[in-house]
Structure formats: structure tokens, C-alpha cells
Protein backbone atom coordinates (compact mmCIF):
# COMPACT_ATOMS: atom_id res chain seq x y z
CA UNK A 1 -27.59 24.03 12.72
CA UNK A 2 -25.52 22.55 10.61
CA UNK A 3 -21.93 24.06 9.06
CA UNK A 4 -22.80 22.98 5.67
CA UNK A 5 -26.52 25.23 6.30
CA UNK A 6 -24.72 28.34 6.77
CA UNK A 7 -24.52 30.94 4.58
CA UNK A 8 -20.87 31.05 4.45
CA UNK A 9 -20.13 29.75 0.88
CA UNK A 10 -16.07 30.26 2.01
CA UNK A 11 -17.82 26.72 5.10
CA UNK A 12 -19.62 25.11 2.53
CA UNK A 13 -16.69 24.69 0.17
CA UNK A 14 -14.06 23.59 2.75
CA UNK A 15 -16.49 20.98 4.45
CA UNK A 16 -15.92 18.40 1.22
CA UNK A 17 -12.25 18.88 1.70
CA UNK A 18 -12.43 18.72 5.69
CA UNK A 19 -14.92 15.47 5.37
CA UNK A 20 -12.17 14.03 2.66
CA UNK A 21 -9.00 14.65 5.03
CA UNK A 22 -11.05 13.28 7.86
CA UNK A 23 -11.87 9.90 5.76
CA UNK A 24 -8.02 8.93 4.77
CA UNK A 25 -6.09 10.04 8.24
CA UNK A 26 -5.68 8.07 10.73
CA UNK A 27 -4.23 4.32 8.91
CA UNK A 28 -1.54 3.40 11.12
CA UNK A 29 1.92 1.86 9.65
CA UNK A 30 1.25 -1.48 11.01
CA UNK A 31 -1.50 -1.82 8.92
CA UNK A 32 0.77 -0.24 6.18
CA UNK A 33 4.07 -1.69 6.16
CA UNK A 34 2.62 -5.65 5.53
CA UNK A 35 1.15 -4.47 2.45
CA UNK A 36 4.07 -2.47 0.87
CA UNK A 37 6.42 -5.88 1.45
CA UNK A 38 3.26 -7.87 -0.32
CA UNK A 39 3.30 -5.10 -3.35
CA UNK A 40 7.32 -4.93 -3.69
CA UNK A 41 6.87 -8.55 -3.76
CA UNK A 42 4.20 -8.90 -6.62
CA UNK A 43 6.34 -6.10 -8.31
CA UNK A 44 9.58 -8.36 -7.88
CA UNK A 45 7.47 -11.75 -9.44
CA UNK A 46 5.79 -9.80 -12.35
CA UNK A 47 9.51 -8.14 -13.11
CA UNK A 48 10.86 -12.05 -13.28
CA UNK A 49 8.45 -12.57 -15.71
CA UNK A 50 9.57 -9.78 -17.60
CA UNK A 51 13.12 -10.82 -17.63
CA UNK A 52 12.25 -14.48 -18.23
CA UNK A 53 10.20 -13.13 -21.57
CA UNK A 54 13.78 -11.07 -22.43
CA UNK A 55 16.35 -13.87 -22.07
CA UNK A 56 17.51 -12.89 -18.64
CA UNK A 57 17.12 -16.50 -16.78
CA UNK A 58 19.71 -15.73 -14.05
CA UNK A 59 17.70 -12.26 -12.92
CA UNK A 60 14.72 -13.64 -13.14
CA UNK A 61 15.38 -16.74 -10.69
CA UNK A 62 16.68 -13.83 -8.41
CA UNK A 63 13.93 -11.55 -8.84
CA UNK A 64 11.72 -14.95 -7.70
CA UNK A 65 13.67 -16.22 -4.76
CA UNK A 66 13.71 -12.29 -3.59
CA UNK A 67 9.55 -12.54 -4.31
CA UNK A 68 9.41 -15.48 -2.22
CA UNK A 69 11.55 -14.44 0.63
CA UNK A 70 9.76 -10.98 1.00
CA UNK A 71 5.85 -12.89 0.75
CA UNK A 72 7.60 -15.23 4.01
CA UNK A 73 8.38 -12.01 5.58
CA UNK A 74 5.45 -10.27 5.05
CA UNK A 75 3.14 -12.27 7.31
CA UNK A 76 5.63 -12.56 10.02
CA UNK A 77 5.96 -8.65 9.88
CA UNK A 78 2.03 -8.38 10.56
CA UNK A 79 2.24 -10.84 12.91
CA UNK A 80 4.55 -9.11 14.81
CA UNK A 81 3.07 -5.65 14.40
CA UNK A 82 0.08 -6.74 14.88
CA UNK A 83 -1.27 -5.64 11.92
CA UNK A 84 -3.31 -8.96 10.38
């Protein structure tokens, strides 16, 4: 018999929760770390724009050579973690 059968309302309410914590563990940090370079280096190219639209040239030619550096890096981390 099933958990989620019982008469327990105290099982039948946790069993959502359990099946929810059993659905997101488990993602190791090779899979994670590649992505968090690739999203600090979209946030870093959509910040240049925003500086280029203020005025601020100089940052945002930084904020895009730092963009392009990290999206190099980013596939040679998940190579190397093996996390493509």
C-alpha cells in the first residue's frame, strides 16, 4: 500500500514536500559552476550596455573584455570538470 493511501493526513501532507526535495537534490557542482561563469558573464555584457547607454565608454569596454574572458573560461571549466 501506498504512503500517500494511508490514513495519516500528518504522510499525506509531507509526501509533496518529500517528492519536491527528492526532485532538486542531487545536481552536482560540475554541472553548476559552468553555468554561474556563463550567467556572471551575460550579467557583465548586459551591464556594458548599461554603461555604454550612460556615457561610461571606458567601463563598458571593461565590463566586455571581462564578458569575453569569463565565456573563454567557461567552456574550458566544463571541459575540465567534466561537466559539458
Amino acid at each position: 500500500m501506498d504512503d500517500n493511501a494511508t490514513g495519516d493526513p500528518q504522510k499525506r501532507a509531507e509526501a509533496p514536500r518529500r517528492d519536491r526535495l527528492r526532485r532538486f537534490r542531487g545536481i552536482p557542482m560540475r554541472f553548476v559552476l559552468p553555468n554561474l561563469v556563463t550567467l556572471l558573464a551575460l550579467c557583465l555584457g548586459l551591464t556594458s550596455i548599461r554603461f555604454a547607454t550612460e556615457g561610461q565608454f571606458e567601463l563598458a569596454v571593461v565590463a566586455i573584455i571581462s564578458a569575453a574572458i569569463l565565456d573563454g573560461l567557461d567552456g574550458r571549466i566544463a571541459r575540465a570538470l567534466e561537466g559539458t
